[in-house]
Protein backbone atom coordinates (compact mmCIF):
# COMPACT_ATOMS: atom_id res chain seq x y z
CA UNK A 1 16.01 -156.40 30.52
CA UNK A 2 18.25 -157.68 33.25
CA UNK A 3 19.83 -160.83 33.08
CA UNK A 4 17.32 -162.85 35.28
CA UNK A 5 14.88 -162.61 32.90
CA UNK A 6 16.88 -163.37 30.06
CA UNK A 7 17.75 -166.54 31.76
CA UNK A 8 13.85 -167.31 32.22
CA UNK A 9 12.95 -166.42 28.69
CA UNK A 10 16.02 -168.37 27.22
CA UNK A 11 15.35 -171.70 29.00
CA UNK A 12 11.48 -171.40 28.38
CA UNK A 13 12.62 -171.07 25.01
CA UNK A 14 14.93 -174.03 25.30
CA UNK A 15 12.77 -176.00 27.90
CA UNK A 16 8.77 -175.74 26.37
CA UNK A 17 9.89 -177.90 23.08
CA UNK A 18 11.56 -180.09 25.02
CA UNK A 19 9.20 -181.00 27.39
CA UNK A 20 6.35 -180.98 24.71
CA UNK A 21 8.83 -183.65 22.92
CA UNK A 22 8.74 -186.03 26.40
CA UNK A 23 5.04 -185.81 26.78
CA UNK A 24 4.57 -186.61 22.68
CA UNK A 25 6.98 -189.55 23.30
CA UNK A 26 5.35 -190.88 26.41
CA UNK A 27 1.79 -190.24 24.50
């Protein structure tokens, strides 16, 4: 794994929960 995709995988991670939170919250 090379560290691209790490980064892409990590802020999915990070970023998918987050934005679910701003769409619940403008819902």
């Amino acid at each position: 794994m090379t560290l691209a995709q790490f980064a892409m995988i990590f802020w999915h991670d990070l970023a998918a929960p987050i934005l679910a939170g701003i769409i619940t919250a403008a819902i």
